[in-house]
PDB file of N, CA and C in Angstrom:
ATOM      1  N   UNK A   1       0.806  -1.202   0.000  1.00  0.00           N
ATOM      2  CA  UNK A   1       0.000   0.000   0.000  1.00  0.00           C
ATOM      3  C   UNK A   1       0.850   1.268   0.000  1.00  0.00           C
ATOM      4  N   UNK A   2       1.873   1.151   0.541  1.00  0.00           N
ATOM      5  CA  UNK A   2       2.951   1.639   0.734  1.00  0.00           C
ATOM      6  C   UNK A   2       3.614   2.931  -1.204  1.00  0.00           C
ATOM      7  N   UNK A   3       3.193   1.688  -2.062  1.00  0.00           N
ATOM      8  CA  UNK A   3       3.239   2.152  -3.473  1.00  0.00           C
ATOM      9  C   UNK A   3       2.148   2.688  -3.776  1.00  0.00           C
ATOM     10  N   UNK A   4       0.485   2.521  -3.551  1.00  0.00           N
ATOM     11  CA  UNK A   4      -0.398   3.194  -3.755  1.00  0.00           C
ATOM     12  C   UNK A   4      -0.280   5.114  -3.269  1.00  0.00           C
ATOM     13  N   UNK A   5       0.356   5.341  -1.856  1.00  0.00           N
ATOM     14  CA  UNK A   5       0.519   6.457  -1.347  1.00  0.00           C
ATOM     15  C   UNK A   5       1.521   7.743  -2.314  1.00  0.00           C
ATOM     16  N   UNK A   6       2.470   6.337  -2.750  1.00  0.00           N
ATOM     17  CA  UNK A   6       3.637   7.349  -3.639  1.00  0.00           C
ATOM     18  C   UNK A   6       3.113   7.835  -4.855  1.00  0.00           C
ATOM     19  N   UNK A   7       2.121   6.711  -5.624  1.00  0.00           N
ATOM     20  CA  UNK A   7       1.861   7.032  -7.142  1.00  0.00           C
ATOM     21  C   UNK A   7       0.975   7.861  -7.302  1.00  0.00           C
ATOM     22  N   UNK A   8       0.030   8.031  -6.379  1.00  0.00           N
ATOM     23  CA  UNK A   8      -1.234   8.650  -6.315  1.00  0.00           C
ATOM     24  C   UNK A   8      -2.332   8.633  -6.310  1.00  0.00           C
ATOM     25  N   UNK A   9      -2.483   6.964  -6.797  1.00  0.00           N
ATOM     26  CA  UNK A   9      -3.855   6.513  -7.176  1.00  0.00           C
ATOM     27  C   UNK A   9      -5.182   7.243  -7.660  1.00  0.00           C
ATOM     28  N   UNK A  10      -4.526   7.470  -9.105  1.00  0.00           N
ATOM     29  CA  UNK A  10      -5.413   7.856 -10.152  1.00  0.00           C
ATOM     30  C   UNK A  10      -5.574   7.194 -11.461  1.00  0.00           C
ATOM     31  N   UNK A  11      -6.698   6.409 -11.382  1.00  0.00           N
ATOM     32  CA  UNK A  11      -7.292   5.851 -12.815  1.00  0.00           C
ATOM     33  C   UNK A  11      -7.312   6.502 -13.889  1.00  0.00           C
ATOM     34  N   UNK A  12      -6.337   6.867 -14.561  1.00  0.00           N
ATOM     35  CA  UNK A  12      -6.116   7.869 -15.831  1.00  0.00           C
ATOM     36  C   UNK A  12      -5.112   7.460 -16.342  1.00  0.00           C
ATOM     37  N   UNK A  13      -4.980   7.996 -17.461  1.00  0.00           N
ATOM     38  CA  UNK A  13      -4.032   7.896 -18.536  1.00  0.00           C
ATOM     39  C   UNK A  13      -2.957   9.127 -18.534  1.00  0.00           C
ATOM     40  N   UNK A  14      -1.622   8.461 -17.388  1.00  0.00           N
ATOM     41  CA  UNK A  14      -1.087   9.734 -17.880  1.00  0.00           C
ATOM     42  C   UNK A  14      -0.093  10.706 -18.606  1.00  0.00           C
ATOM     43  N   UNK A  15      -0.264  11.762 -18.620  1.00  0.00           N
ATOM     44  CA  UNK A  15       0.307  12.183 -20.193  1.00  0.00           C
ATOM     45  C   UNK A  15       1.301  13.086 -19.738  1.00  0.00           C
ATOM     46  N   UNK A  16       2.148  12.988 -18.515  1.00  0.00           N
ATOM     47  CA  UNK A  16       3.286  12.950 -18.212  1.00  0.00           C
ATOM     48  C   UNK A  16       4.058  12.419 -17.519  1.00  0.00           C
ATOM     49  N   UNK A  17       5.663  12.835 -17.578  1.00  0.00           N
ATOM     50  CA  UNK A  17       6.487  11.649 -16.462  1.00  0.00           C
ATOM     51  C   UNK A  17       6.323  11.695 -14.921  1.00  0.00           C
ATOM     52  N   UNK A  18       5.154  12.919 -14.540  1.00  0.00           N
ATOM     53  CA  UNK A  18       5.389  13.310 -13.285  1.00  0.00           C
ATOM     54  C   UNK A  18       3.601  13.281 -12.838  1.00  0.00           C
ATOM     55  N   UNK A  19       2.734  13.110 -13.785  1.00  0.00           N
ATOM     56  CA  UNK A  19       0.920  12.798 -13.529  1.00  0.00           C
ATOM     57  C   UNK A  19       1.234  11.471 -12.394  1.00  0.00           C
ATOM     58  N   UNK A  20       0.175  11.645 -11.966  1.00  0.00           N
ATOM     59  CA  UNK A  20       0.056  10.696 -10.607  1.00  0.00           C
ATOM     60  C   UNK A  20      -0.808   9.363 -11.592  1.00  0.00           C
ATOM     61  N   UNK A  21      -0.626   8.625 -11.375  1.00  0.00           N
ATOM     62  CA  UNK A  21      -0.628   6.755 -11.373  1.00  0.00           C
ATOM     63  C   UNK A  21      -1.670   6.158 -10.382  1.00  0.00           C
ATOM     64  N   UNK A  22      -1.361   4.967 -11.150  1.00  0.00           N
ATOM     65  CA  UNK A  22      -2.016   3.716  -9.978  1.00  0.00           C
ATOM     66  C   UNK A  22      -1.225   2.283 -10.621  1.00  0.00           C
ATOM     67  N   UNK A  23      -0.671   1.644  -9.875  1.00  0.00           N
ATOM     68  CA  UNK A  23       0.385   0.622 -10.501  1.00  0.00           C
ATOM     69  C   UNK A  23      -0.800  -0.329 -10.680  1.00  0.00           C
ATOM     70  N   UNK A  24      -0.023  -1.616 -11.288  1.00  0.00           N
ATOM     71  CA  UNK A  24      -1.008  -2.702 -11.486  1.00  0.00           C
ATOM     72  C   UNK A  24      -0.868  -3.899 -10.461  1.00  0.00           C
ATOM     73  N   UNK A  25      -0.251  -3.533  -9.640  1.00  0.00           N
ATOM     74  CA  UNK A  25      -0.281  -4.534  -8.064  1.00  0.00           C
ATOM     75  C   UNK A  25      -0.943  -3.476  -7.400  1.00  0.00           C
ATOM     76  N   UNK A  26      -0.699  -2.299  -7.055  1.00  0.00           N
ATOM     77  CA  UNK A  26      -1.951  -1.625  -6.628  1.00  0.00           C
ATOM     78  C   UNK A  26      -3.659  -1.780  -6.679  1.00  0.00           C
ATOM     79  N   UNK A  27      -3.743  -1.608  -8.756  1.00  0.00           N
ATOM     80  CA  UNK A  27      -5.009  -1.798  -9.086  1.00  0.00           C
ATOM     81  C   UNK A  27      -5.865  -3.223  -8.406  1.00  0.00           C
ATOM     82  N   UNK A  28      -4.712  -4.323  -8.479  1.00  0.00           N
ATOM     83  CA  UNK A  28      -5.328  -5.410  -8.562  1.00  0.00           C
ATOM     84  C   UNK A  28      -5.553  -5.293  -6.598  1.00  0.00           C
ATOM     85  N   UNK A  29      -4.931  -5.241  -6.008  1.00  0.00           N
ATOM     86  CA  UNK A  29      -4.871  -5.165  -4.410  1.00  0.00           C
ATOM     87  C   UNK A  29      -6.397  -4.320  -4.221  1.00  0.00           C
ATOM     88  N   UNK A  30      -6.325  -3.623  -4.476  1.00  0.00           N
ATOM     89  CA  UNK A  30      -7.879  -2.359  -4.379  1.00  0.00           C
ATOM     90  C   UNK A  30      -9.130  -2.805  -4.748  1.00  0.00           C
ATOM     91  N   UNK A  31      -9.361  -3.798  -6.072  1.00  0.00           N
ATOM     92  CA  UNK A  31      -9.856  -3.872  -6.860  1.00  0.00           C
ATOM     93  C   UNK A  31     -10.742  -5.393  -6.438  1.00  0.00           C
ATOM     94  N   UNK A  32      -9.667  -6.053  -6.313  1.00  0.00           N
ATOM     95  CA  UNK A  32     -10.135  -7.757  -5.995  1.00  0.00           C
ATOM     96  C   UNK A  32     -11.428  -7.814  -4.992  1.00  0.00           C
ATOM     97  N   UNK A  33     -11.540  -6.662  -3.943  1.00  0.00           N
ATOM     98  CA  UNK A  33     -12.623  -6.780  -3.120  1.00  0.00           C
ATOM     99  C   UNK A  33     -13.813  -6.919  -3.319  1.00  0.00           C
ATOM    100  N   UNK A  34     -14.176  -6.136  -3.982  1.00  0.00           N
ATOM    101  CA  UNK A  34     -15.333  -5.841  -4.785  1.00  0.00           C
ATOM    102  C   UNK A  34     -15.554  -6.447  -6.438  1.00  0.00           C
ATOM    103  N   UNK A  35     -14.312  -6.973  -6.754  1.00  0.00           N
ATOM    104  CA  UNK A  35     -14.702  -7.694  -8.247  1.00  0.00           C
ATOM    105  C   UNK A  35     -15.334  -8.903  -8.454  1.00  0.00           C
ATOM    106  N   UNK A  36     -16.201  -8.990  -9.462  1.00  0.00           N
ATOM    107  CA  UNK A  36     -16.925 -10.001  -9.486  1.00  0.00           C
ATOM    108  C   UNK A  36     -17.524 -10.694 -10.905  1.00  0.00           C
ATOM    109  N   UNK A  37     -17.434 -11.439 -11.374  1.00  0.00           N
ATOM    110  CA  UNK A  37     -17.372 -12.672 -12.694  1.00  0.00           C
ATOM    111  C   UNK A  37     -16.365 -11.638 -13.772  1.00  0.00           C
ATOM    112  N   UNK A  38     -16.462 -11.305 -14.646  1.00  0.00           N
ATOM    113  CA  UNK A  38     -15.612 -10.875 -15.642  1.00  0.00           C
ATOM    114  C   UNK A  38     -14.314  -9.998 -15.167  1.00  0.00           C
ATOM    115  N   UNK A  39     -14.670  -9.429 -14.277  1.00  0.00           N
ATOM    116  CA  UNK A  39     -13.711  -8.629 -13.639  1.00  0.00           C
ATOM    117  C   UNK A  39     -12.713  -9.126 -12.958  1.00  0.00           C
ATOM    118  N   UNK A  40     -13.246  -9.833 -12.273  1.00  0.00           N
ATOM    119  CA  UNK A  40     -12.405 -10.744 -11.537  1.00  0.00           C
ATOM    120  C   UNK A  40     -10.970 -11.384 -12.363  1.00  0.00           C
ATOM    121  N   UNK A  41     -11.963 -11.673 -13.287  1.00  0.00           N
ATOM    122  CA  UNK A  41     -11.102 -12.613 -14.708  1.00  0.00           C
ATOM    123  C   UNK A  41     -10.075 -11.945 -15.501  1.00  0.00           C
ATOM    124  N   UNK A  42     -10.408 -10.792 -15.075  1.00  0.00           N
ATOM    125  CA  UNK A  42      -9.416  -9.289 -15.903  1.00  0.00           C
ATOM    126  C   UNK A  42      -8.642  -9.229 -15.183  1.00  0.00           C
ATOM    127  N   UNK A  43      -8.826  -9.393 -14.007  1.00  0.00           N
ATOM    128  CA  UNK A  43      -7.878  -8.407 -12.440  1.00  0.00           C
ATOM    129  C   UNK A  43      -6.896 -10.050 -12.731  1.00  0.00           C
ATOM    130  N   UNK A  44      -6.647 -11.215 -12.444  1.00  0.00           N
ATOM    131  CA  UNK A  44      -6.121 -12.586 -12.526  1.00  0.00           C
ATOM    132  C   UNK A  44      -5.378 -12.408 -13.666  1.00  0.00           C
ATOM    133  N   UNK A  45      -6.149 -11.660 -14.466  1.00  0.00           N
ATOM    134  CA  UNK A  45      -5.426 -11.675 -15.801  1.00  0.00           C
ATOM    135  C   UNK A  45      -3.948 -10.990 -15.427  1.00  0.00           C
ATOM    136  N   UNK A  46      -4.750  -9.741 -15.540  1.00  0.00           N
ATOM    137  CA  UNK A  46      -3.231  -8.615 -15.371  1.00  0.00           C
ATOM    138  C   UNK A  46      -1.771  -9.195 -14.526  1.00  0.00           C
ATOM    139  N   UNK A  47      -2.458  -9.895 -12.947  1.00  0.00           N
ATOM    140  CA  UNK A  47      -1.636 -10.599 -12.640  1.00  0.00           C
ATOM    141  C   UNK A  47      -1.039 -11.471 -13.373  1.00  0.00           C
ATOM    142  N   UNK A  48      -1.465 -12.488 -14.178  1.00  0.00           N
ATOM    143  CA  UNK A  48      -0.447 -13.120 -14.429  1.00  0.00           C
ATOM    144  C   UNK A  48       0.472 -12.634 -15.453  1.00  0.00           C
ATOM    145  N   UNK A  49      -0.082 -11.485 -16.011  1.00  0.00           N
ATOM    146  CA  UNK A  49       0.476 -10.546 -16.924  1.00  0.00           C
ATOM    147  C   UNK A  49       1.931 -10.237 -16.285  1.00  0.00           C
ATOM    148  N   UNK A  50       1.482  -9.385 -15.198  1.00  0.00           N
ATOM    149  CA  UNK A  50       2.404  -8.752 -14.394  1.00  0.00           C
ATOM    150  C   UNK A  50       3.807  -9.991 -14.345  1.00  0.00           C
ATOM    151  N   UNK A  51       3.247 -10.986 -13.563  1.00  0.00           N
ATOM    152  CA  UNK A  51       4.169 -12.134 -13.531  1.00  0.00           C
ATOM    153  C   UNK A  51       4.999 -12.274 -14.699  1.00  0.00           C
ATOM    154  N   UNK A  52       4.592 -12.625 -15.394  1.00  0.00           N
ATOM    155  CA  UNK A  52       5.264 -13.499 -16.988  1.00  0.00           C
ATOM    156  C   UNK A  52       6.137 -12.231 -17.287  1.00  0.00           C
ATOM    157  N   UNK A  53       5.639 -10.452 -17.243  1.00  0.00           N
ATOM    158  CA  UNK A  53       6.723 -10.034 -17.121  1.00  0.00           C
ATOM    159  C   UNK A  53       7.833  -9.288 -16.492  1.00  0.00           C
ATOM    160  N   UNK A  54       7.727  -9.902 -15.597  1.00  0.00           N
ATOM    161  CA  UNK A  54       8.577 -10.546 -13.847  1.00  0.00           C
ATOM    162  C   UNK A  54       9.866 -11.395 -14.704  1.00  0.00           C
ATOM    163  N   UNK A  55       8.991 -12.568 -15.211  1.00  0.00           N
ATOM    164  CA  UNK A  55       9.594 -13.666 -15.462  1.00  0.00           C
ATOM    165  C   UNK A  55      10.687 -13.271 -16.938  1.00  0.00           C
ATOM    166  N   UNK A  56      10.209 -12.721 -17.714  1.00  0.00           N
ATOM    167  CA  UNK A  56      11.108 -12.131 -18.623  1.00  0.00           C
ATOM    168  C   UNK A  56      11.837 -10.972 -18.622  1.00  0.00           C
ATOM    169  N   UNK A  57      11.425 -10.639 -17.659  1.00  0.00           N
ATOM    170  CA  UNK A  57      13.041  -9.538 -17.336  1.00  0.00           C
ATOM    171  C   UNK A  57      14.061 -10.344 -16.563  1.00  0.00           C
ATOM    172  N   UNK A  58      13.584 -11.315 -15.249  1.00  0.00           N
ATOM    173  CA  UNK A  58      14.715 -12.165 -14.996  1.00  0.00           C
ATOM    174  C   UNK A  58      15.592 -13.074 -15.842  1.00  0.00           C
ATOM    175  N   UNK A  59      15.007 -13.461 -16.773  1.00  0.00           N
ATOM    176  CA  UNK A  59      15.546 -13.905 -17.924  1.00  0.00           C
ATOM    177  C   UNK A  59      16.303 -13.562 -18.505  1.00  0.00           C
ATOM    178  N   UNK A  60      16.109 -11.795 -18.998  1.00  0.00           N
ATOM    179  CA  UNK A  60      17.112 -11.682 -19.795  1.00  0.00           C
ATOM    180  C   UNK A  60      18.098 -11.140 -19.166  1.00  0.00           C
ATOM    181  N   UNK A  61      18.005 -10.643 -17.626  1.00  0.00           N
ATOM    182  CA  UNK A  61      19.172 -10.348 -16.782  1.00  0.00           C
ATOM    183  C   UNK A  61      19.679 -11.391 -16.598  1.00  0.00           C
ATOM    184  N   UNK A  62      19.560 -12.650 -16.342  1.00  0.00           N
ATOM    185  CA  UNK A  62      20.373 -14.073 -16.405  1.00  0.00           C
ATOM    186  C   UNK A  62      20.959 -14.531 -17.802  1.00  0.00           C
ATOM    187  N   UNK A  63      20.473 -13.959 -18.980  1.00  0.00           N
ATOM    188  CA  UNK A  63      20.906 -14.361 -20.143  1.00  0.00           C
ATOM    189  C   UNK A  63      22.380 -13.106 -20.231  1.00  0.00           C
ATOM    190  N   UNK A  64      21.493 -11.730 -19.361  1.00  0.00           N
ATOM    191  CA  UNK A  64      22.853 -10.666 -20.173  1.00  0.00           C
ATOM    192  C   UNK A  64      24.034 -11.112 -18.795  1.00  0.00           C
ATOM    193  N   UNK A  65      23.738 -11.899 -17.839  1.00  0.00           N
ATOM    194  CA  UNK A  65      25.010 -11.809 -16.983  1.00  0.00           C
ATOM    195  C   UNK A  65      24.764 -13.480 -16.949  1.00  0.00           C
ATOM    196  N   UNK A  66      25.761 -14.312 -17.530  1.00  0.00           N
ATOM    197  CA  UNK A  66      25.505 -15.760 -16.580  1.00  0.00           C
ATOM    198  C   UNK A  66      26.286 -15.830 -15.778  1.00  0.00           C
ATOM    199  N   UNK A  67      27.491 -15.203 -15.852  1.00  0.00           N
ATOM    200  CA  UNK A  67      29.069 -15.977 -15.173  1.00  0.00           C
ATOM    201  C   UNK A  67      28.113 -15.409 -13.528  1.00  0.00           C
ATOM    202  N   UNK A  68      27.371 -14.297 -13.170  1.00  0.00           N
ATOM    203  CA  UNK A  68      26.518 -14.192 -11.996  1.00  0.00           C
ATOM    204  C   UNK A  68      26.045 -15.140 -11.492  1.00  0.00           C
ATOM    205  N   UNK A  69      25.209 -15.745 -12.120  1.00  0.00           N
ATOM    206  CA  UNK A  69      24.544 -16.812 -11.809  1.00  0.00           C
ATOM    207  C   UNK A  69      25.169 -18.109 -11.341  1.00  0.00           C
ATOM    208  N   UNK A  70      26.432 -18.551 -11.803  1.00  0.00           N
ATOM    209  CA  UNK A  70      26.874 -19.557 -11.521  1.00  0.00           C
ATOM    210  C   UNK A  70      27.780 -19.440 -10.153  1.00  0.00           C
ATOM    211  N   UNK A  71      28.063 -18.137  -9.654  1.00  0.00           N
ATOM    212  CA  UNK A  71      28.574 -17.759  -8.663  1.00  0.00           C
ATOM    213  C   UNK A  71      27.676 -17.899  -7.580  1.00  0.00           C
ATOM    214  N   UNK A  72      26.155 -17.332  -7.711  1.00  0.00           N
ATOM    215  CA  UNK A  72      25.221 -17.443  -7.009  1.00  0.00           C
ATOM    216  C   UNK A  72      25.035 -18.549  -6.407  1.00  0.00           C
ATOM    217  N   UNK A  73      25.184 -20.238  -6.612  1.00  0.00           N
ATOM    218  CA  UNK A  73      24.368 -20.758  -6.971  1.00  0.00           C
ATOM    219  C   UNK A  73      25.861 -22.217  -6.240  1.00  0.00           C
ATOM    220  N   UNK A  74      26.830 -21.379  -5.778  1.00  0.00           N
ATOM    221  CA  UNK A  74      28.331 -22.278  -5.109  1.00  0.00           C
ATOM    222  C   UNK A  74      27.905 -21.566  -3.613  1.00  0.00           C
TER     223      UNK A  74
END
C-alpha cells in the first residue's frame, strides 16, 4: 500500500512523467474486493500478466550476466 501512497492513485491515462498513477499490483490489491465474474477474470489476468513479465526480465538479466549466476548458486 505503501506504493499506492507514492503514485497517487489515479485511474487515468497519464500524459506525463510526473501525472500521478495507480500501478497494477496496486489496481489489482484495491480492486479484488469488490470484483466479481468478468472482472475478476481481468484483475487474474493482469496478474499473471504482471508475472510473466517478472519472469522475462529475470531472464534476460540471467541471459545478459551468466558468469553471476553460476557464482550465485556455489
Amino acid at each position: 500500500m505503501a506504493m499506492l501512497m507514492v503514485c497517487g492513485n489515479v485511474v487515468r491515462m497519464p500524459h506525463s512523467l510526473f501525472d500521478p498513477v495507480r500501478s497494477l499490483t496496486t489496481n489489482i490489491a484495491l480492486e479484488m474486493a469488490y470484483a466479481t465474474e468478468h472482472h475478476r477474470s481481468a484483475l487474474f489476468a493482469s496478474g499473471l500478466i504482471l508475472m510473466l513479465a517478472v519472469g522475462c526480465m529475470v531472464a534476460v538479466a540471467t541471459a545478459l550476466n551468466p558468469e553471476r549466476t553460476h557464482e550465485a548458486s556455489v
